[in-house]
Protein backbone atom coordinates (compact mmCIF):
# COMPACT_ATOMS: atom_id res chain seq x y z
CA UNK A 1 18.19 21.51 -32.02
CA UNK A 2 19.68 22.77 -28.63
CA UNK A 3 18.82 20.84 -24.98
CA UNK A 4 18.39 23.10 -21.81
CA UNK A 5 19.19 22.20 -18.69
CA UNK A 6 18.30 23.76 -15.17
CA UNK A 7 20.78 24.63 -12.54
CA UNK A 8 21.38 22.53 -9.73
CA UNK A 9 19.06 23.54 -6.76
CA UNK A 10 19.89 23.19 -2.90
CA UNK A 11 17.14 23.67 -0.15
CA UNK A 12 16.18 22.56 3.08
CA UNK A 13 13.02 21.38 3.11
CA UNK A 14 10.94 19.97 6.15
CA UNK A 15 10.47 16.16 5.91
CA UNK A 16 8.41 13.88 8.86
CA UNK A 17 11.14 12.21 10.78
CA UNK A 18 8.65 10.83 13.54
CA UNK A 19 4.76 9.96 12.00
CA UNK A 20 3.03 9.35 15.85
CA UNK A 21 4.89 12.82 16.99
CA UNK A 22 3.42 14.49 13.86
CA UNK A 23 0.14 13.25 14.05
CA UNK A 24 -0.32 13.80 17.83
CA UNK A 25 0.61 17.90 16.94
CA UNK A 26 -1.42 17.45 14.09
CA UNK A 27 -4.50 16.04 16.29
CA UNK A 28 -3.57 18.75 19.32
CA UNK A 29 -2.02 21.57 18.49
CA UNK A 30 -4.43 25.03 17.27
CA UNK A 31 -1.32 24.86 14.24
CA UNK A 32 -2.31 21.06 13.70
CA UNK A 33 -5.77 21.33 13.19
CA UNK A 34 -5.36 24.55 10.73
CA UNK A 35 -2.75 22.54 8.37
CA UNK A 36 -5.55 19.94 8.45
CA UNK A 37 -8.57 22.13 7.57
CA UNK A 38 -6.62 23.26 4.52
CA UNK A 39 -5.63 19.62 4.04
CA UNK A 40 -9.23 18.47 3.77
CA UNK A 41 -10.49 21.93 1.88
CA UNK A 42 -7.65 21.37 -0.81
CA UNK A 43 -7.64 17.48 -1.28
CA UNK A 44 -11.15 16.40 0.38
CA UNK A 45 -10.93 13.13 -2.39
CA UNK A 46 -7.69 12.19 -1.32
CA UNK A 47 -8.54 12.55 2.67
CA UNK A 48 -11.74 10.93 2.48
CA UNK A 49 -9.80 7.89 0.28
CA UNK A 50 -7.24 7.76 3.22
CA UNK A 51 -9.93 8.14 5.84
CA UNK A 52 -12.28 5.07 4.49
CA UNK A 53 -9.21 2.69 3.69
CA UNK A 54 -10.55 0.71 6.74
CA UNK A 55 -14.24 0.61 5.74
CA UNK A 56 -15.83 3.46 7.91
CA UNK A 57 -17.35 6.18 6.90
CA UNK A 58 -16.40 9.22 8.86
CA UNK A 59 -18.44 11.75 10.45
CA UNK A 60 -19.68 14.39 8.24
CA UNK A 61 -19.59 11.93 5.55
CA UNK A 62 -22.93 10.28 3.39
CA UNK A 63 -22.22 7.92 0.24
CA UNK A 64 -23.37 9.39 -2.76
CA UNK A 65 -24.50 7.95 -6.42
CA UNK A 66 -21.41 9.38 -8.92
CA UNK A 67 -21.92 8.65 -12.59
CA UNK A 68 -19.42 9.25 -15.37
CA UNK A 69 -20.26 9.41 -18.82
CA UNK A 70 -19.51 7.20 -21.43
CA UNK A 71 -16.30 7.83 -23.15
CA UNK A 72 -14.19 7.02 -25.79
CA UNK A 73 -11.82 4.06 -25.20
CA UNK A 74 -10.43 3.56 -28.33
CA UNK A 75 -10.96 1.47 -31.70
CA UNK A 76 -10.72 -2.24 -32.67
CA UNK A 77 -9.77 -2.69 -36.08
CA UNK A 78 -11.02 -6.61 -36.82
CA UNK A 79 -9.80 -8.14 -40.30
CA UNK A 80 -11.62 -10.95 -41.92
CA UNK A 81 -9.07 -13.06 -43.63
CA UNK A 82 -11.63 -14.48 -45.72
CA UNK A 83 -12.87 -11.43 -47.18
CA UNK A 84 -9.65 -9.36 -47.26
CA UNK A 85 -8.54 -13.24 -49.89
CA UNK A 86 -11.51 -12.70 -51.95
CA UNK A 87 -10.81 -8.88 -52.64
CA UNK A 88 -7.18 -9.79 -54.06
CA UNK A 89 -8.54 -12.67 -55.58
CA UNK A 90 -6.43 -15.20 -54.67
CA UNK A 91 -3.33 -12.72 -55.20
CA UNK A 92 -2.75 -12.47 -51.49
CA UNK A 93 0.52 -14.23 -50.43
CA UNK A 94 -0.16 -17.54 -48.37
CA UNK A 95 1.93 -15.86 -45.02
CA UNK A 96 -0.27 -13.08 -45.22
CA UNK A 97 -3.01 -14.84 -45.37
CA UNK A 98 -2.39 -16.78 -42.02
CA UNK A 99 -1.43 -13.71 -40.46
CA UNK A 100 -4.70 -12.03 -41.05
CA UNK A 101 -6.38 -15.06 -39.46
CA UNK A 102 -5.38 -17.16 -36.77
CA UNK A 103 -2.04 -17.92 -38.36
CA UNK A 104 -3.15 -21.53 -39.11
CA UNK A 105 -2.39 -20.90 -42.63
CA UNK A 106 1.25 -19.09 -42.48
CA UNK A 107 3.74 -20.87 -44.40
């Protein structure tokens, strides 16, 4: 077996050092209001999400009826103590036994 590793990386990214100086170019500048069209056309879910956190629903908005299917969740094994005892016949240890019900019976 053999790990690889990546190589260190250094870049300057940009980062938001003021959020009311980037929102007011976002809200006024022709630059602003492109970087939010794409915002909107590549993440509408996680826009609208942001923009109904107070309870409005904005502008060019509607609610709309969104079903899911049903789907698998998993499985739920349930053991009855009683019946797993009678299949051994009484050969089925006593801590076992309380185990496999509500541990009432475990030694």
């Amino acid at each position: 077996m053999s790990a690889r590793l990546s190589k260190p990386k250094v870049e300057v990214v940009p980062q938001v050092k003021s959020v009311t100086e980037f929102v007011d170019w976002i809200m006024t500048s022709d630059s602003g209001i492109d970087t939010l069209t794409r915002l909107v056309t590549l993440y509408p879910d996680k826009v609208l999400e942001c923009a109904t956190k107070d309870g409005e629903l904005p502008g060019g908005c509607e609610m709309v009826k969104h079903e899911s299917a049903e789907s698998w969740l998993g499985t739920t094994l349930r053991v009855d103590a009683d019946k797993v005892a009678d299949a051994y016949q009484g050969q089925l240890p006593q801590r076992i036994y309380g185990l496999l019900g509500d541990g009432n019976n475990a030694n």
